[in-house]
Protein backbone atom coordinates (compact mmCIF):
# COMPACT_ATOMS: atom_id res chain seq x y z
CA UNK A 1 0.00 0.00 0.00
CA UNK A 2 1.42 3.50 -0.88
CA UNK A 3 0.80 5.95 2.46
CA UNK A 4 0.90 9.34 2.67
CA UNK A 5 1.94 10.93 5.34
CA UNK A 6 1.39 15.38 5.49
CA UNK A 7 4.37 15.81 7.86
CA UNK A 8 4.38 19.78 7.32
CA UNK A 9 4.47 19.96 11.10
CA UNK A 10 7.07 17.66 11.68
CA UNK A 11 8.97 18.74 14.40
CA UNK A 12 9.42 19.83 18.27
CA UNK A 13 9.47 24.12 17.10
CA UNK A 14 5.90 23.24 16.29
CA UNK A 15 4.76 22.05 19.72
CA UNK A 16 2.90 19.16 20.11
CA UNK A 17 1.09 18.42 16.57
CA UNK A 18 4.63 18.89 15.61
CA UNK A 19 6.76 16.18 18.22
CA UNK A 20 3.13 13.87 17.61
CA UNK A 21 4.19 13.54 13.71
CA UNK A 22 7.64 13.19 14.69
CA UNK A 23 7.11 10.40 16.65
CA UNK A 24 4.56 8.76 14.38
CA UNK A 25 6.65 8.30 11.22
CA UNK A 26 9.90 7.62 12.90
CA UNK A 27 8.05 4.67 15.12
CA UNK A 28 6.21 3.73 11.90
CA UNK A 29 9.70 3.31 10.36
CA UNK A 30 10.77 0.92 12.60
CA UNK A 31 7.58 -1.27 12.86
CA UNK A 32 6.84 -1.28 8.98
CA UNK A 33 9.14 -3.38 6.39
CA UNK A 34 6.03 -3.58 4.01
CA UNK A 35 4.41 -0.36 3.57
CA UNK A 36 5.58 2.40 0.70
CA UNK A 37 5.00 5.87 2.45
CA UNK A 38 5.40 9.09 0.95
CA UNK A 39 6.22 12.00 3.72
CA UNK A 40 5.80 15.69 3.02
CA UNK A 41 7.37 18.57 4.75
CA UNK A 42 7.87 21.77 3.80
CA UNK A 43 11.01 23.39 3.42
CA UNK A 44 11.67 24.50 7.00
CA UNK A 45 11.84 21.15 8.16
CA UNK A 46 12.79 19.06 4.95
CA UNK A 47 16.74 18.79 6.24
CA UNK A 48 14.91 17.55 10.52
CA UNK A 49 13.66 14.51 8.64
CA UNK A 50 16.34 11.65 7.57
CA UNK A 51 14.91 8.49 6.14
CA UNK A 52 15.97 5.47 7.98
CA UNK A 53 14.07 2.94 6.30
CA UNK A 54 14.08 2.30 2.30
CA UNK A 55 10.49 2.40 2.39
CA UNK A 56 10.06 5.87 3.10
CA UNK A 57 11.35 9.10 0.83
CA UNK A 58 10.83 12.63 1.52
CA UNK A 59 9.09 15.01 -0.46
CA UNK A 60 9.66 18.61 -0.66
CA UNK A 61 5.55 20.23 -0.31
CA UNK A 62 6.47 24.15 0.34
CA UNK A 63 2.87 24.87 1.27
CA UNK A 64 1.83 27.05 4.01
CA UNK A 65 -0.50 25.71 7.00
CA UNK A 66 -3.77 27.30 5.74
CA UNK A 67 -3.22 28.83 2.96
CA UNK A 68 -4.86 28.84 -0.46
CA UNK A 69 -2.00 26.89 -1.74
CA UNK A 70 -2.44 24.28 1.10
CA UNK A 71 -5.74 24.04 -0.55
CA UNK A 72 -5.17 23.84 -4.24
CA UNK A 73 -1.64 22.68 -4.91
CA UNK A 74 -0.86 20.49 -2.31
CA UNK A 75 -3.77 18.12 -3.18
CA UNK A 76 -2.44 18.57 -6.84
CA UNK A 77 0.71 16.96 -5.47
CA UNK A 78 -0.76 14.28 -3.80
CA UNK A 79 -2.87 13.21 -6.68
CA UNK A 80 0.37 12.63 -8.89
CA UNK A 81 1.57 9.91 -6.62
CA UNK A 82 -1.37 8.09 -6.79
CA UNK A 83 -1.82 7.12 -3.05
CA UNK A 84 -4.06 4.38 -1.52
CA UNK A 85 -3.99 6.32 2.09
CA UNK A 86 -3.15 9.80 3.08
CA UNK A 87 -2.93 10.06 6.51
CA UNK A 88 -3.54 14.07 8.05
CA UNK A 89 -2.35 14.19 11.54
CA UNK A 90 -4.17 17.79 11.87
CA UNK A 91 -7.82 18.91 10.49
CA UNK A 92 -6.45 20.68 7.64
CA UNK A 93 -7.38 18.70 4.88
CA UNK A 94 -7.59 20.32 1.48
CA UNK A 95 -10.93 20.37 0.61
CA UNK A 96 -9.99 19.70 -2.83
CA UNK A 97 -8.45 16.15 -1.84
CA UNK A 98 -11.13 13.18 -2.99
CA UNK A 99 -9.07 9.96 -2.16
CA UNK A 100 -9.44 8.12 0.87
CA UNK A 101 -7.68 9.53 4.25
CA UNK A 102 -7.54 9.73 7.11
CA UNK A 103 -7.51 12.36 10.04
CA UNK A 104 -6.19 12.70 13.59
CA UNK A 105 -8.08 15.17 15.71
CA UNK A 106 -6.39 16.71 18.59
CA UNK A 107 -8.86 18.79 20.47
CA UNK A 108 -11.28 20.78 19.31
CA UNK A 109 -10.10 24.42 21.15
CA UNK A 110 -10.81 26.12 17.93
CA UNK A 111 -14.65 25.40 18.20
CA UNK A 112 -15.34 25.72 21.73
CA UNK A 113 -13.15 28.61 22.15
CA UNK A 114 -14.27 31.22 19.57
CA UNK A 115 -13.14 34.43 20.52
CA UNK A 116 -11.52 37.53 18.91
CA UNK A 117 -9.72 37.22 22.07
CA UNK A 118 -7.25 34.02 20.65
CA UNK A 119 -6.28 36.39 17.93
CA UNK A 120 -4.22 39.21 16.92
CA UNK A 121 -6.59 39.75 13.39
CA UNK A 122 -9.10 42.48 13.10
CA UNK A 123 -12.27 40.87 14.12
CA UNK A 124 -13.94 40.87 10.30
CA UNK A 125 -11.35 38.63 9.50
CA UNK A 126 -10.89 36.81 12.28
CA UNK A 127 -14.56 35.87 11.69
CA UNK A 128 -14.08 35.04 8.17
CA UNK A 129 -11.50 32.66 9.08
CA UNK A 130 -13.03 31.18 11.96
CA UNK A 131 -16.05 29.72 10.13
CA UNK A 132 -13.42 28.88 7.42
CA UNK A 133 -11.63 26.79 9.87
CA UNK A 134 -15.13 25.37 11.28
CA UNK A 135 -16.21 24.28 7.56
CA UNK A 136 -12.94 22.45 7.43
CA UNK A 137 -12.81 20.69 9.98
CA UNK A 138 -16.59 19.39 9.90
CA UNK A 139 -15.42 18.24 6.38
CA UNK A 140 -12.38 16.62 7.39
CA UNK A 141 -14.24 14.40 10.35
CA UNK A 142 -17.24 13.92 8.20
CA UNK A 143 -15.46 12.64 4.67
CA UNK A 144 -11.99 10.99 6.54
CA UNK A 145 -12.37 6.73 6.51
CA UNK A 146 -11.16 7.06 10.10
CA UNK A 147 -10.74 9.61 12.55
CA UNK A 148 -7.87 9.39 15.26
CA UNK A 149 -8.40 10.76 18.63
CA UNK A 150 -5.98 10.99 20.95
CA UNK A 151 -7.71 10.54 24.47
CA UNK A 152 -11.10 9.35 25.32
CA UNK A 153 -12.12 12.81 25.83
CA UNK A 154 -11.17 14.10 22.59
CA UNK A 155 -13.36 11.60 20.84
CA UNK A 156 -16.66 11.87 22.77
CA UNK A 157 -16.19 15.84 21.99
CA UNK A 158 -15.90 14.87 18.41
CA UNK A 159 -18.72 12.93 18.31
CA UNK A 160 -20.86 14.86 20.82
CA UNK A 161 -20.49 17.61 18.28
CA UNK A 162 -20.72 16.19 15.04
CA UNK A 163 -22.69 12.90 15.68
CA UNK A 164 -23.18 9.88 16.31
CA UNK A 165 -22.56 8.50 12.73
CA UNK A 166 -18.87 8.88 13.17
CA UNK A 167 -18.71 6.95 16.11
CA UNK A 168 -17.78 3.35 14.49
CA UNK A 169 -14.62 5.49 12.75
CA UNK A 170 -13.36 6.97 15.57
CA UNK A 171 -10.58 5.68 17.08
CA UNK A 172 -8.25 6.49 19.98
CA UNK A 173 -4.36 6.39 20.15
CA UNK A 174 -3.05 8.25 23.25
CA UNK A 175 0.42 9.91 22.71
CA UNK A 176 3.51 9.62 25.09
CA UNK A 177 6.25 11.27 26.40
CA UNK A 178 9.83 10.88 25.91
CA UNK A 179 11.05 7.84 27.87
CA UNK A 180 14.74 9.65 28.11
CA UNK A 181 16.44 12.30 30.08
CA UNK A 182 17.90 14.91 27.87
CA UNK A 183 20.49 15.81 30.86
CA UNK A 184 22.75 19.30 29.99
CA UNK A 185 26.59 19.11 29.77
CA UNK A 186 26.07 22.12 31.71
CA UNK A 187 25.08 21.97 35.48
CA UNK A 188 21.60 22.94 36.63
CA UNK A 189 22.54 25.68 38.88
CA UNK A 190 24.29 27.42 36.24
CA UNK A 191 21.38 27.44 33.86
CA UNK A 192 19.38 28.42 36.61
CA UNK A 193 21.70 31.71 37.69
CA UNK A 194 21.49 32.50 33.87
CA UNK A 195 18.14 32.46 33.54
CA UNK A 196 17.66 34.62 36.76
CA UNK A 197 15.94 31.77 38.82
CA UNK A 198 17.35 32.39 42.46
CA UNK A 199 14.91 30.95 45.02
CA UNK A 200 12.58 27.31 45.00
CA UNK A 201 10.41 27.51 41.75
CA UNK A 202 6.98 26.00 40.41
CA UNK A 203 7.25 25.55 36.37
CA UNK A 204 4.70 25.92 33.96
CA UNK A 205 5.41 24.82 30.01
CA UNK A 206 3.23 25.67 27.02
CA UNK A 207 1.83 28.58 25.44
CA UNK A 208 -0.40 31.37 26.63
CA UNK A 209 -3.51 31.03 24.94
CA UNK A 210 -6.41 32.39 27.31
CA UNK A 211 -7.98 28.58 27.43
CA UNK A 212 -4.35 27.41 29.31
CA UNK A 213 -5.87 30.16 31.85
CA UNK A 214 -2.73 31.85 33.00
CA UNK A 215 -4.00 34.49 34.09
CA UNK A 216 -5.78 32.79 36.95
CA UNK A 217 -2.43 30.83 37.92
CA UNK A 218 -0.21 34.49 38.29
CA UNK A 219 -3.18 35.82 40.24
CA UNK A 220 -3.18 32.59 42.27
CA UNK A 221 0.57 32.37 42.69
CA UNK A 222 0.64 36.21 44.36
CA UNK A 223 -2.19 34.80 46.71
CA UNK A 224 0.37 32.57 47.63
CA UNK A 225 3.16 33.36 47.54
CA UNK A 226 3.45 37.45 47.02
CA UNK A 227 3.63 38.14 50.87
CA UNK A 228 6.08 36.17 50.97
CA UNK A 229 8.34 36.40 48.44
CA UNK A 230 10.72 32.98 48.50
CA UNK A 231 9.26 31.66 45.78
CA UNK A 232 9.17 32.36 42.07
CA UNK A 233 6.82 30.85 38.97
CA UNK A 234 8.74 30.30 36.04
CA UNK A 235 6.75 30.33 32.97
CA UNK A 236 8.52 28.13 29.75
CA UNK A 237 6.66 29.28 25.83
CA UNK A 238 7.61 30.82 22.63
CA UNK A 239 7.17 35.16 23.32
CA UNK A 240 4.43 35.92 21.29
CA UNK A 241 1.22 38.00 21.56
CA UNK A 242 -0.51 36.33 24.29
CA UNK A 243 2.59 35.84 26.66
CA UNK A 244 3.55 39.71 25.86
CA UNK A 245 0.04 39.93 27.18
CA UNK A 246 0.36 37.99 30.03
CA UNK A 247 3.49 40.20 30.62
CA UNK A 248 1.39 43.09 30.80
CA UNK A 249 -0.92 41.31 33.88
CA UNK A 250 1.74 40.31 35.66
CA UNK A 251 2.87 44.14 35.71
CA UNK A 252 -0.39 45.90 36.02
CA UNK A 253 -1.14 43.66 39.45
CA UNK A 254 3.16 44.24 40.26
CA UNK A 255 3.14 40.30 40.85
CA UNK A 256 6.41 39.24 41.82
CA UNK A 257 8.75 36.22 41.26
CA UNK A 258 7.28 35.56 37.57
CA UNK A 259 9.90 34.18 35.56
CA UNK A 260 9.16 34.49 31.72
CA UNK A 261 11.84 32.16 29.40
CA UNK A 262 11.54 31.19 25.37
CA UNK A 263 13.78 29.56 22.79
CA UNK A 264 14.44 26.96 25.99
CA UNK A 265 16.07 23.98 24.38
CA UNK A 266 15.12 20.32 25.24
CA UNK A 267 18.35 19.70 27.24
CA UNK A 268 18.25 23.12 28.96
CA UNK A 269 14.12 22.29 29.92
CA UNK A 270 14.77 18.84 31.57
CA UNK A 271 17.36 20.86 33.61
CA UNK A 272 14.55 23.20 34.42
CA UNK A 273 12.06 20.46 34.86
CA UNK A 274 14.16 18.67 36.96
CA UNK A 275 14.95 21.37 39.92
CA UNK A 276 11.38 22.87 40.19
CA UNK A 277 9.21 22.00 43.36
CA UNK A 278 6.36 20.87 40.95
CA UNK A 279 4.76 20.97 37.88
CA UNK A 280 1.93 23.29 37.15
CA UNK A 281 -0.86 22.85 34.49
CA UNK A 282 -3.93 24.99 34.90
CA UNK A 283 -5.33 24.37 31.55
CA UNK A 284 -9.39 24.68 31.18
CA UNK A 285 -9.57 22.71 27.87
CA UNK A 286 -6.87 19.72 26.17
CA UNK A 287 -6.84 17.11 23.90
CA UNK A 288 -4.33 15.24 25.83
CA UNK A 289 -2.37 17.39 27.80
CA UNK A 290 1.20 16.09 27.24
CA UNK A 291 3.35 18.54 29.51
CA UNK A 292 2.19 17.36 32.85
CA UNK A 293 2.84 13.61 31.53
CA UNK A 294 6.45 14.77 30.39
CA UNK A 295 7.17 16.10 34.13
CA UNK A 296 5.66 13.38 35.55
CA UNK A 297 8.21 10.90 33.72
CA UNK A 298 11.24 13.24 35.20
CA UNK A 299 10.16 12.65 38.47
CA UNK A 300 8.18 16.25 39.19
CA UNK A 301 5.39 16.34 41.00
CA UNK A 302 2.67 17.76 39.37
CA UNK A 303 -0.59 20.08 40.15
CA UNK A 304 -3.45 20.19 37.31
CA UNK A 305 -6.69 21.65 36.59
CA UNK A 306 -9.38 18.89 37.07
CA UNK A 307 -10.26 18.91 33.37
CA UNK A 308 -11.71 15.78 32.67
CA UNK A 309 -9.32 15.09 29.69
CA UNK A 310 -6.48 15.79 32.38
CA UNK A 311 -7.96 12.87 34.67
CA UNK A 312 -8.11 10.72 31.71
CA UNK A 313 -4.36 11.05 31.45
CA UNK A 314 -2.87 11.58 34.46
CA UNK A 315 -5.57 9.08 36.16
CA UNK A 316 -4.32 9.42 40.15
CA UNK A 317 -1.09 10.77 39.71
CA UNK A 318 -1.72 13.99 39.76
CA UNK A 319 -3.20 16.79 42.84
CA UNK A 320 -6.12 18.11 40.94
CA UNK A 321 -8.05 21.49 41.55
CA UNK A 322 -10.92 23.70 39.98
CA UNK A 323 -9.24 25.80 37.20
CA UNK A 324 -12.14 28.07 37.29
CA UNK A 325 -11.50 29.08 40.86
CA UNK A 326 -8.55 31.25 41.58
CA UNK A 327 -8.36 30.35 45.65
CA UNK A 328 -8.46 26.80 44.71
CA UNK A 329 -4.87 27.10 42.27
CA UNK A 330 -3.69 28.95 45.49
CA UNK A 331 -4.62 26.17 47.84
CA UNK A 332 -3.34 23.55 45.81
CA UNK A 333 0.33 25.87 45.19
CA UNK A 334 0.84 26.55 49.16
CA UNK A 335 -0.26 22.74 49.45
CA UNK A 336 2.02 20.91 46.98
CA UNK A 337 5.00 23.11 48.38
CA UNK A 338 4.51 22.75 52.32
CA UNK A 339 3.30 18.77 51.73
CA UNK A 340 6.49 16.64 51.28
CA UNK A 341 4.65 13.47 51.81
CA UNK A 342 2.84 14.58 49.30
CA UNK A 343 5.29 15.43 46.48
CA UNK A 344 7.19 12.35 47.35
CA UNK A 345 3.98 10.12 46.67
CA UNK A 346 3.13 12.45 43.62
CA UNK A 347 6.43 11.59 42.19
CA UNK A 348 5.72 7.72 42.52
CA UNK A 349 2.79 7.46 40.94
CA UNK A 350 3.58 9.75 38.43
CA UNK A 351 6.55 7.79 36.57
CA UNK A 352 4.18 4.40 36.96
CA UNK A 353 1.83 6.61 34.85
CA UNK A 354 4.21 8.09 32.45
CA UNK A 355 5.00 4.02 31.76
CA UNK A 356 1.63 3.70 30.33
CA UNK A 357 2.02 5.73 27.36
CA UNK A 358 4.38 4.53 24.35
CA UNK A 359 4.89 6.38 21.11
CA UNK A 360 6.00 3.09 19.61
CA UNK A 361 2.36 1.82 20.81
CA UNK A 362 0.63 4.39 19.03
CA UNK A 363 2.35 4.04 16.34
CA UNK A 364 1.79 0.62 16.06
CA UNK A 365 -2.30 1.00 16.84
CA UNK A 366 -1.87 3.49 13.59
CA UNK A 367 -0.70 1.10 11.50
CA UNK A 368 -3.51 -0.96 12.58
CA UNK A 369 -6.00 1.37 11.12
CA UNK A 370 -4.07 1.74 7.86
CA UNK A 371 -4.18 -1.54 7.38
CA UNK A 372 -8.04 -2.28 8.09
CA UNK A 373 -8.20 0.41 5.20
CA UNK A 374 -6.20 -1.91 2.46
């Protein structure tokens, strides 16, 4: 069978869609000897990918996430190689693309979270492309031969919102987190002095859009910790509009202790992962959630919003609280750092439930499904 993979994201600078289709086609290569697959990147990322298996080739597909060439040459492209299976690991299918697919879904933020608010476009536009986005995602769910989900969660919200009838081809295949320590050839302290962390730290990693509800955790952590002042919150995401935002709360309230840090590599973040007190995920809305899992597996503690996606993954592992509620993030900071008994149990349970996610596992559940398609 000749696969197609759109691998445009490939990559850890594009977050998590981007380590997810990473991970999926260099697990695929090892577990598939029979398969022909096709990969596309773009030109960013063409030289991050490196064959290892002579079933796979690269192939250069310059097109923009969302774009109109996305959406008229890049199914132009995939047409001339006459595939059997493309497989989209995000909703943006080209509309224009007839042969069979198939589509992984990763939340569904975008829909429940429509705001002017997420964007920095004048609101016209941002309106135009919202329901642009919303018409292609129904028709990537609706036409795909199977849709991937990756938690429990994410799939009843898929079909809860778009119906029953693609229940039967809706499948589930949880990501992981790296089951390796990228450790520094520098020492922790020193990356700590250089990024201006002097005192016992809670770290948060991700972005700042307002549904990861940062602005409730700074309030929270001056509740707790602004009288104080032996503590500090260090905050790990690319600078963009919404942390410059964020900046701008921190300042107007003159919080304290708050730690903003970007272009972190992965060697210099386990370093940073590894000396925190605890992990801190206040997130209202995920698909999966993967940051909290990643601490877990380098032995940090970790405190989450009780999202039910985030109980999904992080089953008991985890010292939950009510993201909505300010004074609850504030209990459960002052608790996680006072409670050693606590931390130390936290830390137990959390690398048992790192153990039960395996990118080579969801890889392998992948293949499954493009193989009930042959």
């Amino acid at each position: 069978m000749k696969i197609g993979i759109d691998a445009r994201f490939f990559g850890i600078r594009q977050k998590g869609l981007g380590r997810y289709t990473q991970k999926l086609v260099e697990n695929l290569e090892k577990i598939d000897p029979v398969n022909e697959y096709f990969v596309f990147l773009q030109k960013d990322n063409f030289e991050e990918y490196q064959p290892k298996n002579p079933n796979f080739q690269k192939i250069l597909a310059d097109y923009k996430w969302y774009t109109f060439g996305e959406q008229v040459f890049f199914p132009r492209m995939l047409y001339k190689y006459g595939l059997d299976l493309v497989h989209f690991p995000h909703f943006n299918v080209p509309l224009l693309y007839f042969k069979r697919f198939i589509v992984t879904i990763h939340d569904l933020t975008l829909v429940h979270f429509p705001t002017v608010k997420n964007s920095t476009l004048h609101p016209v536009f941002y309106w135009i492309k919202f329901f642009a986005y919303l018409a292609v995602i129904r028709a990537a769910i609706v036409r795909a031969e199977s849709v991937i989900a990756i938690s429990q969660f994410t799939k009843d919200d898929v079909i809860k919102k778009y119906g029953p009838a693609i229940k039967n081809k809706t499948v589930v295949t949880y990501e992981a987190c790296e089951d390796f320590c990228m450790f520094s050839q520098r020492n922790g302290q020193e990356i700590l002095r250089e990024y201006g962390i002097i005192k016992p730290y809670l770290i948060y990693v991700g972005n700042a859009y307002p549904h990861k509800n940062l602005d409730r955790l700074v309030l929270a952590f001056a509740r707790a910790f602004g009288e104080r002042n032996d503590f500090q919150l260090v905050l790990v995401g690319k600078n963009d509009y919404f942390y410059g935002r964020l900046r701008k709360t921190v300042q107007k309230h003159r919080i304290e202790g708050v730690i903003f840090l970007s272009d972190v590599s992965d060697y210099e973040l386990d370093s940073l992962f590894h000396c925190s007190v605890a992990n801190v995920f206040p997130s209202l809305y995920e698909g999966f959630g993967l940051p909290p899992l990643e601490a877990m597996s380098k032995g940090v503690p970790v405190i989450s919003s009780d999202h039910p996606c985030m109980r999904e993954v992080l089953g008991e592992s985890a010292h939950f609280f009510d993201g909505q509620d300010v004074a609850a993030i504030t209990e459960a900071m002052a608790r996680i750092v006072s409670d050693v008994e606590l931390r130390e149990d936290l830390i137990g349970k959390g690398y048992n439930q790192a153990r039960k996610y395996s990118w080579k596992k969801m890889a392998e559940e992948t293949l499954a499904i493009y193989s009930n398609k042959a």
